[in-house]
Protein backbone atom coordinates (compact mmCIF):
# COMPACT_ATOMS: atom_id res chain seq x y z
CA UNK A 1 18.85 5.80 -26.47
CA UNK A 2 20.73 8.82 -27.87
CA UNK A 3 22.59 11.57 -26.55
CA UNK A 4 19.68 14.00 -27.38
CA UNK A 5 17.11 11.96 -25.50
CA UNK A 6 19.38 11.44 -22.52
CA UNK A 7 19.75 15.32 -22.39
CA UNK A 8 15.34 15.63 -23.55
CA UNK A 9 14.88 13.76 -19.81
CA UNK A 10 17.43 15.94 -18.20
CA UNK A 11 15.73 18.71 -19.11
CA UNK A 12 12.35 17.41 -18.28
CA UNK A 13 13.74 16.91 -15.07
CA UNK A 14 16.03 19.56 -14.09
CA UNK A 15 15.15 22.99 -16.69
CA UNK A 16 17.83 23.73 -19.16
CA UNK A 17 21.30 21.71 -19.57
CA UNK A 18 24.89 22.48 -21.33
CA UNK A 19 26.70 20.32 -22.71
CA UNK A 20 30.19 20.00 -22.60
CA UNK A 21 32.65 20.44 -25.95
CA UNK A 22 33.16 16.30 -25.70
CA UNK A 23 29.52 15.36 -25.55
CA UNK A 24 30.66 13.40 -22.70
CA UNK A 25 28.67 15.57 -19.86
CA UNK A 26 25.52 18.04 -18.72
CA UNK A 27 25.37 20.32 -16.56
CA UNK A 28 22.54 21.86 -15.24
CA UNK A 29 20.59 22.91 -11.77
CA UNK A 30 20.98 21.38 -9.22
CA UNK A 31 17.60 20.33 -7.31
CA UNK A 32 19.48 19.92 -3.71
CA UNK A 33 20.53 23.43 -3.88
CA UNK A 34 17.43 24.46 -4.67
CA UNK A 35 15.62 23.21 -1.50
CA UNK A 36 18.04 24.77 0.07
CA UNK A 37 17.18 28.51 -1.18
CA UNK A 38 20.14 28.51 -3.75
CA UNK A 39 20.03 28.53 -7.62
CA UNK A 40 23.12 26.72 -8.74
CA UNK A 41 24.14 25.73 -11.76
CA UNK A 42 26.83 23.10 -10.63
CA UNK A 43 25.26 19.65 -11.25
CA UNK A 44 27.57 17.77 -13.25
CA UNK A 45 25.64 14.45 -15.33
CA UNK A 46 27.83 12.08 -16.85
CA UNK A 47 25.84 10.88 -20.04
CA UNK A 48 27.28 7.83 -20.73
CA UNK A 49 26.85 5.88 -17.03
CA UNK A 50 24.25 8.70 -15.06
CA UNK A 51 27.09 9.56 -12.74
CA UNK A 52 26.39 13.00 -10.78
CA UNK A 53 28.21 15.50 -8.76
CA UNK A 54 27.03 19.04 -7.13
CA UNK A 55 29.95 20.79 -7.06
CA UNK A 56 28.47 22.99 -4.52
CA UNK A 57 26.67 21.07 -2.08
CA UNK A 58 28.06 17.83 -2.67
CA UNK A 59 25.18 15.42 -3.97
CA UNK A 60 26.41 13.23 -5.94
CA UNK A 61 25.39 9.16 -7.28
CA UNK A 62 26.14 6.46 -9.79
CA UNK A 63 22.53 6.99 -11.39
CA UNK A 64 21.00 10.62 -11.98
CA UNK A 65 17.36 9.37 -12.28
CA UNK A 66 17.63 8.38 -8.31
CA UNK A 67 17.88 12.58 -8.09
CA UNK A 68 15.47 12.69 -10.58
CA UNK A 69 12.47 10.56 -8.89
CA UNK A 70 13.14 12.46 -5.49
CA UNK A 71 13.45 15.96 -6.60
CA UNK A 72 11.48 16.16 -9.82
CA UNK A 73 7.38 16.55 -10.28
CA UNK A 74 7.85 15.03 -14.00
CA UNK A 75 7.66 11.73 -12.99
CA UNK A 76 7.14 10.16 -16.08
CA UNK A 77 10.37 11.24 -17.36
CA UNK A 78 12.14 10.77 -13.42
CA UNK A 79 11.07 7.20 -13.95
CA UNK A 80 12.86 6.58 -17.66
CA UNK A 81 15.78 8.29 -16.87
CA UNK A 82 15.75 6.15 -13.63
CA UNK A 83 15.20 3.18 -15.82
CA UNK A 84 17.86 3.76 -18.11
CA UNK A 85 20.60 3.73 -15.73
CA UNK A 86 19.65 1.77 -13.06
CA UNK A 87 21.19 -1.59 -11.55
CA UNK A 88 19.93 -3.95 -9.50
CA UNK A 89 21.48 -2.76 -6.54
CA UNK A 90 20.02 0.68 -7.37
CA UNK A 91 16.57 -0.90 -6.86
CA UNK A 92 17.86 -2.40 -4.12
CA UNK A 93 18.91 1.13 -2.22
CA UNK A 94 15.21 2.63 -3.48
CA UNK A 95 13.39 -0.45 -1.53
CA UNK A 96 15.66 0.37 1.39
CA UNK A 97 15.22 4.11 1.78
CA UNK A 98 11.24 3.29 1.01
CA UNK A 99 10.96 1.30 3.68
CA UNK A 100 12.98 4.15 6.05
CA UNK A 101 10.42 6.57 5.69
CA UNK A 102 9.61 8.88 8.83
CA UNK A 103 5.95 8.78 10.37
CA UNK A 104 4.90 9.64 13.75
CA UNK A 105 2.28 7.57 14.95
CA UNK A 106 -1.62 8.34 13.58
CA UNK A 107 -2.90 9.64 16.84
CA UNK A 108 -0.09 12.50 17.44
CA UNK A 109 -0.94 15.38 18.64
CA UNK A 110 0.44 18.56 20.84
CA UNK A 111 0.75 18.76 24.34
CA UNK A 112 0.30 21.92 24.08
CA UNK A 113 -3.57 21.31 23.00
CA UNK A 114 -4.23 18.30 24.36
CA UNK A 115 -7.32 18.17 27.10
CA UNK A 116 -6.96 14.51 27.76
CA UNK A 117 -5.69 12.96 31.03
CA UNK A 118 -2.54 11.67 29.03
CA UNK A 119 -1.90 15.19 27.91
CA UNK A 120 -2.39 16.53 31.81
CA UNK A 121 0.37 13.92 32.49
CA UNK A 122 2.80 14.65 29.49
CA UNK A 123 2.32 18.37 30.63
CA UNK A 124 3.10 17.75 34.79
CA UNK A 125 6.13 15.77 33.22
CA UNK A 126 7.88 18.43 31.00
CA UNK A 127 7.25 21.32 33.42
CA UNK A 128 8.59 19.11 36.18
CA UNK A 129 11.41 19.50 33.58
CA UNK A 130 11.68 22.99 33.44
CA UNK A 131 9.27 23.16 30.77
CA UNK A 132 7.04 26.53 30.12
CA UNK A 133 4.08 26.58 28.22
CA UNK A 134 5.98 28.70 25.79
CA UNK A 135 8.61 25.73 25.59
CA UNK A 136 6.16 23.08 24.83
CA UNK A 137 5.12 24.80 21.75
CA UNK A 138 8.62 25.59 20.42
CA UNK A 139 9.65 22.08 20.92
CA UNK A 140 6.22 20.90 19.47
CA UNK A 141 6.02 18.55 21.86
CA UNK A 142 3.32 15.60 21.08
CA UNK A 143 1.78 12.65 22.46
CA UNK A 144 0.59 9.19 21.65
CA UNK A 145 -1.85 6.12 22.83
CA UNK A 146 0.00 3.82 20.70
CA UNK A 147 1.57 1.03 22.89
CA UNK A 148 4.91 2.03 21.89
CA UNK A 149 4.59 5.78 22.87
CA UNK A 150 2.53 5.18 25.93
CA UNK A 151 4.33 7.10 28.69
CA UNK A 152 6.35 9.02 26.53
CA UNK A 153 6.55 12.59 25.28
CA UNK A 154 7.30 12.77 21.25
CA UNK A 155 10.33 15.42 20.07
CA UNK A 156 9.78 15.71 16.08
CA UNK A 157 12.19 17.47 13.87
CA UNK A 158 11.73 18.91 10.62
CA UNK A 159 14.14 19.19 8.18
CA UNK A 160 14.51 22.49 5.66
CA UNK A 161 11.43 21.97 3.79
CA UNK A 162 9.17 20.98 7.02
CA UNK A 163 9.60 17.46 6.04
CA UNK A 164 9.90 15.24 9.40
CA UNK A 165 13.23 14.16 9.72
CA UNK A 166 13.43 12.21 13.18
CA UNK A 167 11.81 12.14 16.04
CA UNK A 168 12.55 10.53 19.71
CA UNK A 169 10.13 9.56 22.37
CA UNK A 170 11.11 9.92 26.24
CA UNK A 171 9.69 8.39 28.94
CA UNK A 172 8.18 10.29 31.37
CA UNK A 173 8.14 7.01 34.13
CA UNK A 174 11.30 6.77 36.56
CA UNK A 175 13.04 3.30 36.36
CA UNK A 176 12.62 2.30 32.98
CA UNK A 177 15.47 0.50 31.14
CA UNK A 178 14.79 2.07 27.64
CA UNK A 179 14.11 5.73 28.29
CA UNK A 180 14.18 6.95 24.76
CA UNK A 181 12.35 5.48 21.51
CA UNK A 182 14.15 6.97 18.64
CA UNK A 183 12.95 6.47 15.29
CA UNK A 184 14.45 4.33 12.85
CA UNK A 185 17.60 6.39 10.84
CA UNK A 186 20.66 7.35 10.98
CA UNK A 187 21.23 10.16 13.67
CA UNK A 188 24.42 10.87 10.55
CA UNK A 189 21.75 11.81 7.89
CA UNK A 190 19.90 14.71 10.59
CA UNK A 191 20.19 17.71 11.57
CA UNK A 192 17.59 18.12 14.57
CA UNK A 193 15.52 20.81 14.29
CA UNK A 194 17.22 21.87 10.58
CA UNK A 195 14.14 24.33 9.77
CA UNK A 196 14.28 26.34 13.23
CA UNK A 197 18.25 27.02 12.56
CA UNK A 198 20.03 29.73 11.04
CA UNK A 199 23.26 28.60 9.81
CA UNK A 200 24.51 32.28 8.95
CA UNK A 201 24.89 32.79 12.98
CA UNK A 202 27.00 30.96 15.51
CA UNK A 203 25.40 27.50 16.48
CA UNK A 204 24.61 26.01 19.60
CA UNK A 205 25.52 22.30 20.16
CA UNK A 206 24.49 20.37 23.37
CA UNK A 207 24.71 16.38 23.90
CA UNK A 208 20.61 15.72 23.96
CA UNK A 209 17.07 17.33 23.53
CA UNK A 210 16.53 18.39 27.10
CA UNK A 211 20.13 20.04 27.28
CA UNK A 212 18.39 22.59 24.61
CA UNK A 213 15.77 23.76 26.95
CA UNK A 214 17.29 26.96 28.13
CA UNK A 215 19.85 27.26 25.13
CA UNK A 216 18.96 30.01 22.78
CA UNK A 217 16.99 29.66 20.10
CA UNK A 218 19.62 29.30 17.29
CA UNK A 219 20.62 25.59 19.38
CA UNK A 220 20.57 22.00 17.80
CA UNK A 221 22.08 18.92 19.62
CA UNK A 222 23.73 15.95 18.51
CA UNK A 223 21.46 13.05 19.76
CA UNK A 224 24.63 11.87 21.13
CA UNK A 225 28.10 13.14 22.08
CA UNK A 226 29.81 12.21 18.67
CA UNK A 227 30.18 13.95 15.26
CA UNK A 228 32.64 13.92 12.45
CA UNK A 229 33.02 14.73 8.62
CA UNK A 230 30.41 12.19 8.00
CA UNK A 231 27.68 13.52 9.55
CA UNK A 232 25.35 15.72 7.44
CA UNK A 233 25.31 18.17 10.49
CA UNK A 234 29.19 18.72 10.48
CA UNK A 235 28.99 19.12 7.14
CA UNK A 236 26.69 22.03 6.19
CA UNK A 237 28.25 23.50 9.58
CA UNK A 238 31.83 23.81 7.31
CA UNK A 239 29.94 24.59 4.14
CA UNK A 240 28.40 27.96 5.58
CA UNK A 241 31.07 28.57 8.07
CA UNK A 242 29.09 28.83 11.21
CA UNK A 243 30.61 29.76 14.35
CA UNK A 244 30.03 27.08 16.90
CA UNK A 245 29.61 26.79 20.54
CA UNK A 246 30.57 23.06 21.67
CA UNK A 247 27.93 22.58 25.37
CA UNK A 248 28.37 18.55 25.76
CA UNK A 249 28.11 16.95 29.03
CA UNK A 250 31.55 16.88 31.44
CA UNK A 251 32.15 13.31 30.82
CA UNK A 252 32.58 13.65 26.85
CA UNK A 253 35.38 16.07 27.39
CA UNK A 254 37.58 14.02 25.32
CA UNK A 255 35.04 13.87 22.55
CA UNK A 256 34.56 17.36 22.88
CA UNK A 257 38.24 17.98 22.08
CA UNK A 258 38.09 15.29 19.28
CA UNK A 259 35.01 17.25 17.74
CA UNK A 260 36.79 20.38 17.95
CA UNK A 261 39.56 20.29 16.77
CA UNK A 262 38.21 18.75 13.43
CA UNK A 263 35.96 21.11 13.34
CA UNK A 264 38.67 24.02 13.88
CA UNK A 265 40.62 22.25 11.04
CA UNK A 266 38.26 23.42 8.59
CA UNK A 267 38.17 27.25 9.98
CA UNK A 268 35.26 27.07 12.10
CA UNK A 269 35.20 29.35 14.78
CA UNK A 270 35.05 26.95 17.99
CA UNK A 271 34.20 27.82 21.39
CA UNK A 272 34.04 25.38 24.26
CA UNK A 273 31.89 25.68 27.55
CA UNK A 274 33.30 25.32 30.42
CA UNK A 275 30.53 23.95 32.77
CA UNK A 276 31.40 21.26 35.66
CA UNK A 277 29.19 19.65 37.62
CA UNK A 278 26.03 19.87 35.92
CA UNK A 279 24.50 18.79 32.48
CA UNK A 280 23.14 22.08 30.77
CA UNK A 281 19.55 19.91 30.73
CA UNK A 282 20.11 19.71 34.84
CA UNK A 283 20.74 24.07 34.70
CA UNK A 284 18.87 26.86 35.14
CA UNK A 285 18.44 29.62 31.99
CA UNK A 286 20.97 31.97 33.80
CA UNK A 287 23.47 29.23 34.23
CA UNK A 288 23.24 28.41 30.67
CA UNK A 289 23.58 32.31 29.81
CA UNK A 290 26.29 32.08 31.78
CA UNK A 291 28.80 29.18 30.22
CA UNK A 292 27.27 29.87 26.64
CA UNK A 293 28.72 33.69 27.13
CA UNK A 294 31.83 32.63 28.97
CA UNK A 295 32.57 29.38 26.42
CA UNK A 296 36.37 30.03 25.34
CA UNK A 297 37.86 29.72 22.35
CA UNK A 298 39.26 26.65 20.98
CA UNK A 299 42.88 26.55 19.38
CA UNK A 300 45.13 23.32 18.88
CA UNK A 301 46.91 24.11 21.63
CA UNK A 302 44.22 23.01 24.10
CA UNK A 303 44.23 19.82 22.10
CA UNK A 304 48.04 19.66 23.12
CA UNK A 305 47.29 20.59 26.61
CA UNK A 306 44.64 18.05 27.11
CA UNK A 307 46.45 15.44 25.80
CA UNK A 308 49.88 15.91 27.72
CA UNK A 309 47.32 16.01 31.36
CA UNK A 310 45.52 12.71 30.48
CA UNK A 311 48.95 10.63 30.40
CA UNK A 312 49.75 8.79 33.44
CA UNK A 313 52.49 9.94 35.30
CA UNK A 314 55.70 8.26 34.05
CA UNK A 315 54.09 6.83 31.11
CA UNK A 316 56.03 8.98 28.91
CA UNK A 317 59.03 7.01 29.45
């Protein structure tokens, strides 16, 4: 295959290309960007090998027709460029993240609509909770018959494009061993609730999904009480800049710190609450006001500080 045909199913793909003085690369749009809102002419295609780097968002892969089958509608030419450059651990990695996709189950539905004596449950459960009708619809809170889901109110999340992204199930039965069902993917690769976000203003982050419940509205959590540079949620935080108010639960103070202070390496504005006692999920809406409007900010120095009071007495010496 020439170097005009490689760049014909670039094209096809991605619009118009350039190519560099030495033949040697392409640039062109990139389609990641693009879902995102943003226009960017940064995608960097090797020729000879199908290596490709955003220099803007970060994509990048050893085989440009991977990009090609997920983002483009010309599949004909996706697939040949695919084709060209693939390996057999490519096809490998494509039968993987096939057999990841995301699917509630077939009978999900709202809370908020169901009639049903499951839905009557679901709803007794989440306003038990704290739960308004107003928060069951935010949340899009479903249910399900299916035997896995039985007992359990569903939390979906939809990514950018209103694609589902993850979801977790949680029991509403006291004394069961596995409360929550999450769905099978990597909490790094999600951002929970990605399309209800606005990454411009400062960020909310609390431990799980019932610590949001009286957060504002600009609030995601972490499905956990961990995040680092290779989460895609720490990531776009640092790529737009967005101020960030750390609300995990008292006993991940030390992760807390950890998160913080790599988040303040990169410039992030970082403010820490300082709630004891209770979760924010256990809190009422003033009490949340409260800490989220009192949180204070986060320098190295209280990194220093918390060290220095969590080593034993003597152990110094």
């Amino acid at each position: 295959i020439t170097v005009k045909e490689k760049i014909r199913l670039i094209e096809s793909c991605f619009g118009k290309s350039r190519l560099s003085a030495d033949n040697k690369n392409v640039v062109a749009f990139c389609p990641v960007c693009k879902s995102q809102g943003k226009d960017k002419f940064k995608l960097a295609i090797g020729i000879n090998k199908g290596i490709y780097h955003c220099w803007v968002c970060e994509s990048k892969g050893k085989n440009i027709g991977r990009l090609a089958l997920k983002y483009s509608i010309q599949k004909k030419a996706a697939t040949e460029l695919y084709s060209y450059f693939k390996t057999d651990k490519d096809d490998l990695q494509i039968r993987i993240e096939q057999e990841k996709v995301i699917e509630l189950p077939e009978d999900f539905r709202l809370v908020a609509t169901s009639r049903g004596h499951t839905g009557k449950i679901a709803r007794a459960y989440l306003k038990n909770r704290g739960f308004k009708t107003e928060d069951i619809w935010r949340f899009r809170v479903g249910i399900s018959e299916k035997y896995s889901f039985k007992n359990r109110v569903i939390f979906p999340s939809y990514d950018l494009n209103q694609n589902l992204n993850f979801f977790t199930a949680r029991s509403t039965l006291k004394d069961v061993k596995k409360r929550y069902h999450n769905c099978a993917t990597s909490r790094k690769e999600v951002i929970f609730r990605e399309f209800d976000i606005d990454f411009s203003k400062t960020l909310i982050l609390t431990e799980g999904v019932f610590d949001l419940l009286h957060t504002p509205k600009n609030s995601t959590c972490l499905l956990g009480s961990w995040m680092d540079e290779k989460y895609s949620l720490f990531k776009k935080i640092v790529k737009n800049n967005t101020p960030v108010v750390l609300c995990l639960d008292e006993d991940a103070i030390s992760k807390t710190q950890k998160i913080a202070s790599r988040l303040y390496a990169y410039n992030i504005n970082v403010k820490l609450s300082q709630h004891k006692g209770k979760d924010f999920g256990d809190m009422k809406k003033s009490e949340v006001e409260h800490y989220i409007n009192s949180a204070k900010p986060y320098d190295n120095v209280d990194r220093v500080s918390y060290l220095i009071n969590t080593i034993n007495s003597g152990s110094i010496f």
